[in-house]
N, C-alpha and C. Protein backbone atom coordinates (compact mmCIF):
# COMPACT_ATOMS: atom_id res chain seq x y z
N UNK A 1 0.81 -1.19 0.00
CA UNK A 1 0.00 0.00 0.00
C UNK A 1 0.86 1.26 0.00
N UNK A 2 2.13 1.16 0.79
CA UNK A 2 2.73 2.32 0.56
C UNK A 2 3.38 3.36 -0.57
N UNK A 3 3.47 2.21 -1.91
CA UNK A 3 3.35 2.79 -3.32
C UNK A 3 2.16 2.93 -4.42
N UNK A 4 1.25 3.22 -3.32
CA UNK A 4 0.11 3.69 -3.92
C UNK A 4 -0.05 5.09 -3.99
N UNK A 5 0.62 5.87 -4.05
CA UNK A 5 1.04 7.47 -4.53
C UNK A 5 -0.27 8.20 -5.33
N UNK A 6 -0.99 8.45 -5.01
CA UNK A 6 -2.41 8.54 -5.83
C UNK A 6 -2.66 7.44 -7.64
N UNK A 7 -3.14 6.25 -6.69
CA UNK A 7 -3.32 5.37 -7.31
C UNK A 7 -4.83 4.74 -6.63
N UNK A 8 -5.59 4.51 -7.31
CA UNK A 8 -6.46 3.57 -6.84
C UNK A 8 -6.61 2.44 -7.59
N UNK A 9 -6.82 1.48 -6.57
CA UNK A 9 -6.59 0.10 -7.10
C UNK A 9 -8.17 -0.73 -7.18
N UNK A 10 -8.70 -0.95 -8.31
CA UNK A 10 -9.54 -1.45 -8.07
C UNK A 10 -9.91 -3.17 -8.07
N UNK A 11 -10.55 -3.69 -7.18
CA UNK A 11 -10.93 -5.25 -7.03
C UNK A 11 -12.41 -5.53 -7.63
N UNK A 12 -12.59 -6.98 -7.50
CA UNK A 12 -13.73 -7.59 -7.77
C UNK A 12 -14.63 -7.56 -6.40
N UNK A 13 -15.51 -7.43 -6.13
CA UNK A 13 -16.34 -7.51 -5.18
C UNK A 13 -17.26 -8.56 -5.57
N UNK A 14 -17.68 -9.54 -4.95
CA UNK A 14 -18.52 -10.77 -4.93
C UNK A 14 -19.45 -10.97 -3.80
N UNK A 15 -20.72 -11.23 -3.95
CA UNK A 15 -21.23 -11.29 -2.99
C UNK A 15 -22.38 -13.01 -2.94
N UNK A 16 -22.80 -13.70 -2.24
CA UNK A 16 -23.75 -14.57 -2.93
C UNK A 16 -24.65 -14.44 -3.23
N UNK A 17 -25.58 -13.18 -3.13
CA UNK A 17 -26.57 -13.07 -3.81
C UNK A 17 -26.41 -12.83 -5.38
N UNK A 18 -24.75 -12.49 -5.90
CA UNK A 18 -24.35 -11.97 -6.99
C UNK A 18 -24.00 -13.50 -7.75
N UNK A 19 -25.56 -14.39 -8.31
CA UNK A 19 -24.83 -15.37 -8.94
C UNK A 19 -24.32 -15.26 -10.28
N UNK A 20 -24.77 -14.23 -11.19
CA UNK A 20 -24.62 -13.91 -12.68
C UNK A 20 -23.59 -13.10 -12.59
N UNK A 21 -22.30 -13.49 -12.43
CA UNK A 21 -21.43 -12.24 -12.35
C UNK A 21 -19.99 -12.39 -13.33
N UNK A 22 -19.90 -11.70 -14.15
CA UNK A 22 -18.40 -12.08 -15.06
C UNK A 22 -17.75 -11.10 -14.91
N UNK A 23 -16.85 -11.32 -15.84
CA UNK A 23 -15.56 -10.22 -15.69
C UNK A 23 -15.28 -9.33 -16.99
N UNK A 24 -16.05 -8.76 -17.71
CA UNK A 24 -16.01 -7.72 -19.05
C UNK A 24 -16.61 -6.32 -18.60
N UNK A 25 -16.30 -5.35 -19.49
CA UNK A 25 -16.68 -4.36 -19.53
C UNK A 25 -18.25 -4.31 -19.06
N UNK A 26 -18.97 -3.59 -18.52
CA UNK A 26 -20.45 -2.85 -18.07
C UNK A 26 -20.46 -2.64 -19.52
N UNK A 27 -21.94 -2.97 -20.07
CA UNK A 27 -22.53 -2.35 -21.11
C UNK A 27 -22.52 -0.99 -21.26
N UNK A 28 -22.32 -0.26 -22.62
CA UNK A 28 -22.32 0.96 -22.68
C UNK A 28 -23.66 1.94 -22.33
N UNK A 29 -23.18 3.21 -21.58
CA UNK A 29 -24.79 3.56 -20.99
C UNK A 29 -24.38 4.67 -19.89
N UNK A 30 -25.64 5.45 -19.19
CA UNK A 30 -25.01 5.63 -18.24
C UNK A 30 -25.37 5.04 -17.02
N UNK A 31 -24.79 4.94 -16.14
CA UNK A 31 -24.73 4.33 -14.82
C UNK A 31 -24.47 5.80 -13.43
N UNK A 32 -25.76 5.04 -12.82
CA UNK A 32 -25.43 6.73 -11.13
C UNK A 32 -24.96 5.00 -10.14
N UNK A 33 -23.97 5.84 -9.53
CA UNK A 33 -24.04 5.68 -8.16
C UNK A 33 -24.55 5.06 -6.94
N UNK A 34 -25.08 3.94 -6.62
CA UNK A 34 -26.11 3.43 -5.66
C UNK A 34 -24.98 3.83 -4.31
N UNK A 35 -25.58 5.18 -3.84
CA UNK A 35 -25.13 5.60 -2.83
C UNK A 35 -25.65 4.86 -1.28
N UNK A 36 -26.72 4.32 -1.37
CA UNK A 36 -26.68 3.95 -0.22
C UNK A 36 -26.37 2.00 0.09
N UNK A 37 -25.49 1.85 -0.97
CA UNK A 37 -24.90 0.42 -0.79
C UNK A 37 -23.17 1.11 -1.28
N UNK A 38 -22.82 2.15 -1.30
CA UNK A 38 -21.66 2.40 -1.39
C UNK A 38 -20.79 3.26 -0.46
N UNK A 39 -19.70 3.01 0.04
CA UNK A 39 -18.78 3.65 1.16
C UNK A 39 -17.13 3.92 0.60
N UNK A 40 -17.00 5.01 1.36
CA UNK A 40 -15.78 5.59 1.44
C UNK A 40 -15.42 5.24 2.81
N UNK A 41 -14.32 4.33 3.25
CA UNK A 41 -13.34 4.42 4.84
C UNK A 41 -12.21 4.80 4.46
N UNK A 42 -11.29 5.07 5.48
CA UNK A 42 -10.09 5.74 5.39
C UNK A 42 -9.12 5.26 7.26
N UNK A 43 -8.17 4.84 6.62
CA UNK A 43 -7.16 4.54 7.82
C UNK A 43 -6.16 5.82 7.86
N UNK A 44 -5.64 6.08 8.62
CA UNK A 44 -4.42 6.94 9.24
C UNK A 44 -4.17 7.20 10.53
N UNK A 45 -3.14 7.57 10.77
CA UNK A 45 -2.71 7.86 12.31
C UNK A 45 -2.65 9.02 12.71
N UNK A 46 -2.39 8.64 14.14
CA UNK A 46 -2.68 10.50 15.01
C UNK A 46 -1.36 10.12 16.03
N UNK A 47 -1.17 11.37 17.04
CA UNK A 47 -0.29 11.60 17.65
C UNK A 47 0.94 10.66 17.16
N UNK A 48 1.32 11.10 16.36
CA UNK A 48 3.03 10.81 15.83
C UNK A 48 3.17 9.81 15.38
N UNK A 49 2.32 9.04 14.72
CA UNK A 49 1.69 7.58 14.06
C UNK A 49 1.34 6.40 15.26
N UNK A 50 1.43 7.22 16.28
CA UNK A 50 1.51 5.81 17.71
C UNK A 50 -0.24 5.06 17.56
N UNK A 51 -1.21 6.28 17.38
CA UNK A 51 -2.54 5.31 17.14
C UNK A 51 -3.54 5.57 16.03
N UNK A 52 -3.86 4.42 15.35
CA UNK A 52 -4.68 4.66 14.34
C UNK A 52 -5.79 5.23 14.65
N UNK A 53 -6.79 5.52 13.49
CA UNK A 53 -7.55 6.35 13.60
C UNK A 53 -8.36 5.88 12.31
N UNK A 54 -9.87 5.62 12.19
CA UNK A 54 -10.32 5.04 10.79
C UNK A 54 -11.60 5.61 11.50
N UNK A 55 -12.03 6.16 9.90
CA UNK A 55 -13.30 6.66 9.37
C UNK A 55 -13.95 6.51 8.26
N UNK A 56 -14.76 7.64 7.95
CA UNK A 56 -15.92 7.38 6.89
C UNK A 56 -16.29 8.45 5.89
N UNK A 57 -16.31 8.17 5.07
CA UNK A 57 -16.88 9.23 4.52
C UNK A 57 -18.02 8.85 3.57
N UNK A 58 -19.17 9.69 3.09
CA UNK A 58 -20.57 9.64 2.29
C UNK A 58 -20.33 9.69 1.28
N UNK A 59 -20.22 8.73 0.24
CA UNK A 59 -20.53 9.16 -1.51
C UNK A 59 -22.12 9.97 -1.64
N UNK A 60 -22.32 11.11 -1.93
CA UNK A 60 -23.25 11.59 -2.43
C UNK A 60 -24.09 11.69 -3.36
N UNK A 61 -23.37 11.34 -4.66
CA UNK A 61 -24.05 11.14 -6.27
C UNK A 61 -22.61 10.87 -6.72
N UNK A 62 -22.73 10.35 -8.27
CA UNK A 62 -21.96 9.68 -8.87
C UNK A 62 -22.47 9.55 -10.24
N UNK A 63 -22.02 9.56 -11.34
CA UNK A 63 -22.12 8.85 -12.31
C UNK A 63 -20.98 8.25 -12.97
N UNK A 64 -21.54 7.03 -13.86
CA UNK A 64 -20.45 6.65 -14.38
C UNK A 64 -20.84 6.12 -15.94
N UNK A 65 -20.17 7.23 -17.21
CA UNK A 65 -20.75 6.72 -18.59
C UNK A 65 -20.22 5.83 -19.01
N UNK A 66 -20.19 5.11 -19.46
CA UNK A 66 -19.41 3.79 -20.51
C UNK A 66 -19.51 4.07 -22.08
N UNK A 67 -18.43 4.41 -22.07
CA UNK A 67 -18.70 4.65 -23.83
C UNK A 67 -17.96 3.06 -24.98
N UNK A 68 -18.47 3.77 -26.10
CA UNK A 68 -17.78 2.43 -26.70
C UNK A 68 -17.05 3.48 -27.95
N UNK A 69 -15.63 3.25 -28.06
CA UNK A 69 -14.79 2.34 -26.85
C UNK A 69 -14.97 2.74 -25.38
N UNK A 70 -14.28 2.03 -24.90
CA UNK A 70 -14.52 2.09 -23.46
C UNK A 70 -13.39 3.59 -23.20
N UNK A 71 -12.13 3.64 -23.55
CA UNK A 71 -11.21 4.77 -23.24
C UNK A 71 -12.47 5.62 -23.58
N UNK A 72 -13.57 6.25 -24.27
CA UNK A 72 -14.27 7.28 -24.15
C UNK A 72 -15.20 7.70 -23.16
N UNK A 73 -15.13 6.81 -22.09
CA UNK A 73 -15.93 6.89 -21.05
C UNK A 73 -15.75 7.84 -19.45
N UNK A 74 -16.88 8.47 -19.23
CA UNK A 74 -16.42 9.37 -17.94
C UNK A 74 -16.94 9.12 -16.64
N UNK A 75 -16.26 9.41 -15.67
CA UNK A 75 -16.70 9.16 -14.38
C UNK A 75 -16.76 9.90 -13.56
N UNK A 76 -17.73 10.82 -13.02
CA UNK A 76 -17.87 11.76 -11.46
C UNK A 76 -18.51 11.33 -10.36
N UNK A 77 -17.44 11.35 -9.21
CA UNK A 77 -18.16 10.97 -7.64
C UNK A 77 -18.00 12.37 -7.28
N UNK A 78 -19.06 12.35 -5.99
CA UNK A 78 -19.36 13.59 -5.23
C UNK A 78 -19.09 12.96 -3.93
N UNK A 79 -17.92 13.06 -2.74
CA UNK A 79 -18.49 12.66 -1.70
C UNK A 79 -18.30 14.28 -1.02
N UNK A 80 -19.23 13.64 0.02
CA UNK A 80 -20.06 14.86 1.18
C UNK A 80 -18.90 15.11 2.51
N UNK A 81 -18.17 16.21 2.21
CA UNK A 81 -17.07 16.37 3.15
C UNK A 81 -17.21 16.56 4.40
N UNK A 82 -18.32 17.03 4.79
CA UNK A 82 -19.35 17.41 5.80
C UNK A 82 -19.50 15.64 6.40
N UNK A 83 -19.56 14.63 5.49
CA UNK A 83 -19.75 13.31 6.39
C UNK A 83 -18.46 12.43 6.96
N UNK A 84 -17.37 13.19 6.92
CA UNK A 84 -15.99 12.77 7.78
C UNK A 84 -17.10 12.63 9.24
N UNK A 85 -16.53 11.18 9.41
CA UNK A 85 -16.54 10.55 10.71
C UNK A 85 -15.80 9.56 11.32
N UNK A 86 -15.33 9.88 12.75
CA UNK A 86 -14.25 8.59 13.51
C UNK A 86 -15.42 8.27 14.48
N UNK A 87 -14.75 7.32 15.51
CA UNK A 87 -15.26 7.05 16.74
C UNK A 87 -14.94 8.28 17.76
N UNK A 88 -14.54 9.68 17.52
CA UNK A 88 -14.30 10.06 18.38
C UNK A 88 -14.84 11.90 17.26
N UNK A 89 -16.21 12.50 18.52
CA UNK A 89 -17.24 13.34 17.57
C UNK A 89 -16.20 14.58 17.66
N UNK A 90 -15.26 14.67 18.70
CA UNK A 90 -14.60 16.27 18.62
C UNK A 90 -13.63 15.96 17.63
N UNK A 91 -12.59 15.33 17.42
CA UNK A 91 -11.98 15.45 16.86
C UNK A 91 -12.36 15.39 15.25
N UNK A 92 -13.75 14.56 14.58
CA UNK A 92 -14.31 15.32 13.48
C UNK A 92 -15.16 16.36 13.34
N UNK A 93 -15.42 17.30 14.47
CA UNK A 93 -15.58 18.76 14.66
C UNK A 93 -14.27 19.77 13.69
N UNK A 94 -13.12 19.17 14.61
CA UNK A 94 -11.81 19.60 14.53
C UNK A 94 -11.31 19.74 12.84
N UNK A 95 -11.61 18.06 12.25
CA UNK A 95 -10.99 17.72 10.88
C UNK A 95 -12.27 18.57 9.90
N UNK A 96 -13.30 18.69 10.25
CA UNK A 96 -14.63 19.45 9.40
C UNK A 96 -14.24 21.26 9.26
N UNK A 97 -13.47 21.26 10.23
CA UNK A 97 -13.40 22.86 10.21
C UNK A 97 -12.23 23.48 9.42
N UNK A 98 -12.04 24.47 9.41
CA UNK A 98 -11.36 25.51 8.77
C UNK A 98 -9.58 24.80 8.51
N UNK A 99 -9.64 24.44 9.63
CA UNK A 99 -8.17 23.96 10.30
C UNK A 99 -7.64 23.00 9.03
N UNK A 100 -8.34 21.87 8.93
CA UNK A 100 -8.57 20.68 8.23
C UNK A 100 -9.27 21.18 6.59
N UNK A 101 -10.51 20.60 6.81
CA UNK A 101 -11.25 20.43 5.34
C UNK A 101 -12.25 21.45 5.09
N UNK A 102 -12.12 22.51 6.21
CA UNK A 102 -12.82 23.50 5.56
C UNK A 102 -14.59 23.26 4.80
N UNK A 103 -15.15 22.36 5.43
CA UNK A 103 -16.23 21.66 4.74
C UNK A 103 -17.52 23.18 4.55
N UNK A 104 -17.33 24.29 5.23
CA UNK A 104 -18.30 25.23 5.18
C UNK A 104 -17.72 25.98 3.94
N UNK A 105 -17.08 25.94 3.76
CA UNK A 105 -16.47 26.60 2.22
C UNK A 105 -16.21 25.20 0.96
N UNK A 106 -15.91 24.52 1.40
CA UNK A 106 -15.66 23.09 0.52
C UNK A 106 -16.34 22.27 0.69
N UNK A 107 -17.63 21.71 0.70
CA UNK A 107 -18.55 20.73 1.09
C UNK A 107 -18.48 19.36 0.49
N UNK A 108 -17.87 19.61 -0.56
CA UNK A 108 -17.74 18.56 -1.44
C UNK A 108 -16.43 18.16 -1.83
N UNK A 109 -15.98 16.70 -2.04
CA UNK A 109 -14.89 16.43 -2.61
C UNK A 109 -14.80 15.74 -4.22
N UNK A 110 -14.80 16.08 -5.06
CA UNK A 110 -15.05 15.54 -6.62
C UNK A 110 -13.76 14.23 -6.75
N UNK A 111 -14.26 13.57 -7.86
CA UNK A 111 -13.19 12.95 -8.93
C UNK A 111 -13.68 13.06 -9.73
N UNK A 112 -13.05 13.50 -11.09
CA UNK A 112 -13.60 13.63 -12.70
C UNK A 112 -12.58 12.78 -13.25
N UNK A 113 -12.78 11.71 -14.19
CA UNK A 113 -11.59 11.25 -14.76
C UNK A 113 -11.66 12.16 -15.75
N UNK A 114 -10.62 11.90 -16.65
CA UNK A 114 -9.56 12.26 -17.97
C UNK A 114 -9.45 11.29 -18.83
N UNK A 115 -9.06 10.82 -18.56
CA UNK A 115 -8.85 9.33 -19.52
C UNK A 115 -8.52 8.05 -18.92
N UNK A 116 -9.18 7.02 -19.69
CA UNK A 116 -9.71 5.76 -19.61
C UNK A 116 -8.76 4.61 -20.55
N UNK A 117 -8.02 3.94 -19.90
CA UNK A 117 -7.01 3.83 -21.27
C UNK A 117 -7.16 2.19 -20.69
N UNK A 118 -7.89 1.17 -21.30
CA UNK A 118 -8.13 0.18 -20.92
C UNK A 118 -7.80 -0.13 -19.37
N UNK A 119 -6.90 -1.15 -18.66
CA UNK A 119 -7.02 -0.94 -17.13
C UNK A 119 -6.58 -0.05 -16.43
N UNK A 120 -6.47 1.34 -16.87
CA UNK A 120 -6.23 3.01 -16.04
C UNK A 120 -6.78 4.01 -16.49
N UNK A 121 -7.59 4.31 -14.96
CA UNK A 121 -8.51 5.60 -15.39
C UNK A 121 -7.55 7.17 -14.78
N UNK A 122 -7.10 7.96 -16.07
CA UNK A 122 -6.33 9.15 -15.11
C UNK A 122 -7.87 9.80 -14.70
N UNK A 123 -7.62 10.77 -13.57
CA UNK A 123 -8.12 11.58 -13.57
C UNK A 123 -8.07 12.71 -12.48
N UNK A 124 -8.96 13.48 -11.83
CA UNK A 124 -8.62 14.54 -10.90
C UNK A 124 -8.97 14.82 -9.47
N UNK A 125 -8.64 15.14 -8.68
CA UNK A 125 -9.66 14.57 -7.35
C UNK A 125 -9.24 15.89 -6.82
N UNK A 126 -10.61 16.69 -6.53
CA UNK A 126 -10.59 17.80 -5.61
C UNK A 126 -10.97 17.84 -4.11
N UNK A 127 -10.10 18.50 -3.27
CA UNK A 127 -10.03 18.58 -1.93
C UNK A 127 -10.05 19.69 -1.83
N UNK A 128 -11.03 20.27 -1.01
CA UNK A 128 -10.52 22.17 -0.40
C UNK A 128 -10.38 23.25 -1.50
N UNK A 129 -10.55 22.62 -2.98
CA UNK A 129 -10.99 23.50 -3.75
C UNK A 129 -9.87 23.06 -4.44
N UNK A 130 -8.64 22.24 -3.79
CA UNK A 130 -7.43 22.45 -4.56
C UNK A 130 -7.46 21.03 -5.31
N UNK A 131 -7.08 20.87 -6.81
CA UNK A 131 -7.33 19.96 -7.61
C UNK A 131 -5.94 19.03 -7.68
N UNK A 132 -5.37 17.66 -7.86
CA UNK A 132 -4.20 17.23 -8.24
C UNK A 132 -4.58 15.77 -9.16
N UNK A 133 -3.55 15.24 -9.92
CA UNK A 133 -4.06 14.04 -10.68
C UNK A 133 -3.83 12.73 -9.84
N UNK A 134 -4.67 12.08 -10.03
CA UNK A 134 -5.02 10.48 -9.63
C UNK A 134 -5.01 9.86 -10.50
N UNK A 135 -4.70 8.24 -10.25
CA UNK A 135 -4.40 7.39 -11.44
C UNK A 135 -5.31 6.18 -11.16
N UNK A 136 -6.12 5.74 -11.04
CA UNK A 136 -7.33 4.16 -11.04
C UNK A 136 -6.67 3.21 -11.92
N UNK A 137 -6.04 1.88 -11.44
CA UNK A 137 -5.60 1.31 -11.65
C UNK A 137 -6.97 0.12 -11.97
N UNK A 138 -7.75 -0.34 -12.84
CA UNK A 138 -8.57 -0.75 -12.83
C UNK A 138 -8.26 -2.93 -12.70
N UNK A 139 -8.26 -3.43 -11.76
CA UNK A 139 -7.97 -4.50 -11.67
C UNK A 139 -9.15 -5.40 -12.44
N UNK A 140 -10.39 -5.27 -12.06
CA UNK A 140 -11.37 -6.48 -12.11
C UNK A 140 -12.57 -5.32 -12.01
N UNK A 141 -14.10 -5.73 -13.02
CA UNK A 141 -15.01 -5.11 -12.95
C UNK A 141 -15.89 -6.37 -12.58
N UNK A 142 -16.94 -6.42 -11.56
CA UNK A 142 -17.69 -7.43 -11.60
C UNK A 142 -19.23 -7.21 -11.81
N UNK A 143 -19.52 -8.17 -12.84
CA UNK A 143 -20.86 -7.65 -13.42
C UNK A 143 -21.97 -8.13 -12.50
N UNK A 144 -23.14 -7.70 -12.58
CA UNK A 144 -24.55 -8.37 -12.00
C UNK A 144 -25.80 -7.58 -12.73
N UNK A 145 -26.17 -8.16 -13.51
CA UNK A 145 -27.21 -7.45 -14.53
C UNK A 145 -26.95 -5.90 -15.25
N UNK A 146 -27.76 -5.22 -14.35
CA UNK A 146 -27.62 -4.04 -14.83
C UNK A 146 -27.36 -3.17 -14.00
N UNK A 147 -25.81 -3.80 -12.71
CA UNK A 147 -24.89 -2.72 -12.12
C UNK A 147 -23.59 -3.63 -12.07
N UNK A 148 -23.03 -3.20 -11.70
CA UNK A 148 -21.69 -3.60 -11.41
C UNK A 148 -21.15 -2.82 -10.11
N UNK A 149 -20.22 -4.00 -9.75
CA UNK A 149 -19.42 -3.19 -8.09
C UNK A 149 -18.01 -3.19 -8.20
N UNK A 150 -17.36 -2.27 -7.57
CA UNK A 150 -15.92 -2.68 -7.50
C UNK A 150 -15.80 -1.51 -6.45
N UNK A 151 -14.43 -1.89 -5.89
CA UNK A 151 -13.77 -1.88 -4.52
C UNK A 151 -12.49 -0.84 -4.87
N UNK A 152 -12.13 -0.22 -4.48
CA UNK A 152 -11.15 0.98 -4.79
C UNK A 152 -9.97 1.13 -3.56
N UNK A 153 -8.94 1.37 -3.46
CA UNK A 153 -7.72 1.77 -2.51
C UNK A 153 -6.99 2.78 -2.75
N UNK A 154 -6.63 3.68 -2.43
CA UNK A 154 -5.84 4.64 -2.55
C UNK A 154 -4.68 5.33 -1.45
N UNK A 155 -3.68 5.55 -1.36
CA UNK A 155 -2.96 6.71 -0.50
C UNK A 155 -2.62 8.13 -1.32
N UNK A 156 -3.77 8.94 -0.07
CA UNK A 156 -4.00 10.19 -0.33
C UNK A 156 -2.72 10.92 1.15
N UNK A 157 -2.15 11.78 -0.02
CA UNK A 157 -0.87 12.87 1.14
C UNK A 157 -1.53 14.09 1.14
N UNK A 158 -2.06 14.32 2.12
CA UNK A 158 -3.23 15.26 2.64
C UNK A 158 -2.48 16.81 2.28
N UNK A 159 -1.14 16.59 2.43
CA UNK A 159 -0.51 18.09 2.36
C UNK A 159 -0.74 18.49 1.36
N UNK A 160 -0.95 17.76 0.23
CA UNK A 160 -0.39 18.06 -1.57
C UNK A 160 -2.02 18.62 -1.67
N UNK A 161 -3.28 18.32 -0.46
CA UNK A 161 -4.33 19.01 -0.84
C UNK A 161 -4.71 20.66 -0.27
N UNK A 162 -3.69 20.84 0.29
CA UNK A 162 -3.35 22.34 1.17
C UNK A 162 -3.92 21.87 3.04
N UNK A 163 -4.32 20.46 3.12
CA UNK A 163 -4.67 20.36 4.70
C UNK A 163 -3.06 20.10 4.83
N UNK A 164 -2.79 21.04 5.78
CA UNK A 164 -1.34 21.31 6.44
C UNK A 164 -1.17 20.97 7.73
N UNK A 165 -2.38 21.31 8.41
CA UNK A 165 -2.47 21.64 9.84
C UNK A 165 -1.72 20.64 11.12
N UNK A 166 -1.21 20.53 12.20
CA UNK A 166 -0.01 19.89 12.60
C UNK A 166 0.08 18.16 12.74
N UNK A 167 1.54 19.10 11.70
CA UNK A 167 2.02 18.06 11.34
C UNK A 167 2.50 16.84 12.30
N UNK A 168 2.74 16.12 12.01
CA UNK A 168 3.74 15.24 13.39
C UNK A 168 2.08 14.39 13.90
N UNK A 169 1.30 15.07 14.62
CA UNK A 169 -0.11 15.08 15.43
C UNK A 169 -0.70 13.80 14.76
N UNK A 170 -1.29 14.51 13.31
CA UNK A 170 -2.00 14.04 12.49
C UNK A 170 -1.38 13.52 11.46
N UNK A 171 -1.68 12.50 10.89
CA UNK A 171 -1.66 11.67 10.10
C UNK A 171 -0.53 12.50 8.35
N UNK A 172 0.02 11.62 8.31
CA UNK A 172 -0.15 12.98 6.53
C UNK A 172 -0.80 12.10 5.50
N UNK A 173 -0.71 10.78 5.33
CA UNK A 173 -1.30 9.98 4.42
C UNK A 173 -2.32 9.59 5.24
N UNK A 174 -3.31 9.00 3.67
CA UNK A 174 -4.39 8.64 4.29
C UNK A 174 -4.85 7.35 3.49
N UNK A 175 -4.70 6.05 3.84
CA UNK A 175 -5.39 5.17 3.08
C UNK A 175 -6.84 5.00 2.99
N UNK A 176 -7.31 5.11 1.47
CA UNK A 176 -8.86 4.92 1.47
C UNK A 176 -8.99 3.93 0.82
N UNK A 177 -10.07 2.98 1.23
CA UNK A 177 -10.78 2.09 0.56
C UNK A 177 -12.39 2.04 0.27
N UNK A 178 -12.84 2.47 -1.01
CA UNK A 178 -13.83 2.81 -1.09
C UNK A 178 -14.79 1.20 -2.07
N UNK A 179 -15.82 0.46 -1.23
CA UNK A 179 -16.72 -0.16 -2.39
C UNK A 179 -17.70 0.57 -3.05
N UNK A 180 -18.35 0.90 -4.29
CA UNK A 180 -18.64 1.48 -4.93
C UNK A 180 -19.68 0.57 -5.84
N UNK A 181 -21.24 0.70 -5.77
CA UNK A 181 -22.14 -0.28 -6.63
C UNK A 181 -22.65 1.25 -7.51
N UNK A 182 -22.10 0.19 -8.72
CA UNK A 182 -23.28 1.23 -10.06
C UNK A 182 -24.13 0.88 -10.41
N UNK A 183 -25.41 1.53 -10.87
CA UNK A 183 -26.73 1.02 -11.96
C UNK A 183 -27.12 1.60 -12.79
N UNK A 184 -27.37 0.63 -13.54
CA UNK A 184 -27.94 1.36 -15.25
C UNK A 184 -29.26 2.46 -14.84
N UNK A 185 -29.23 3.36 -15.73
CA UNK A 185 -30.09 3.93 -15.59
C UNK A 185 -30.43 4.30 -17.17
């Protein structure tokens, strides 16, 4: 995980209710988001890496087009910056505010891809207003009628998004693992 440098890695997700499930491209189309079977968590450490610290965050809306070819295809998530949550409510007081993520001025965190180049999606991921490139390493898509799921990983270096705030304390990377269900629409 530690050379995951803004990379997300994506897996197959399987479930048993998922008996029709292969491994090809999603039909071309567009596809939203099934936000409330999809999550954003995130691992990192606090006081000087001595204890972890794992949370959550809300996908809000999403789409995802499939074009044919497939490199012509686009993808936008919305998650809700405002839904950072740990087991502990002050200290995501603390990370929601000005200090941190600024969520009353930045509410939202985007990804737009760029390009789709068979298994890598480039594209852009905004934090705090400030934009940098990401790379989706696309491993495995797993089908089930008319959605598909897959599982995402990333290490995000919080500094490169302008959250600065002390250092040493808080974490600077942040591993996310996000599952993610799409549906035709």
């Amino acid at each position: 995980m530690c050379c995951l440098t803004h990379e997300l890695r994506l897996n197959v997700i399987m479930t048993t209710d998922q008996a029709d499930i292969t491994t090809t491209t999603p039909r071309p189309g567009r596809y939203e988001i099934d936000t409330a079977h999809s999550t954003v968590t995130f691992n990192t450490t606090h006081l000087f890496g001595l204890l972890p610290v794992r949370g959550t965050f809300t996908i809000s809306s999403g789409t995802v087009d499939i074009a044919e070819p497939v490199g012509e295809s686009d993808i936008r998530v919305e998650i809700d910056a405002t839904s950072f949550r740990t087991p502990v409510a002050m200290r995501d007081k603390v990370v929601r505010s000005p200090m941190y993520l600024d969520t009353d001025r930045h509410p939202t965190i985007t990804f737009t891809s760029q390009r789709w180049d068979g298994g890598t999606i480039t594209g852009a991921l905004t934090v705090r207003g400030v934009t940098k490139p990401v790379t989706l390493l696309m491993e495995s898509t797993a089908l089930d009628g008319d959605s598909f799921t897959v599982r995402a990983a990333a290490r995000v270096d919080r500094t490169e998004f302008g959250v600065t705030a002390t250092p040493g304390m808080a974490g600077r990377y942040l591993l996310f693992s996000s599952i993610v269900r799409c549906v035709r629409r």
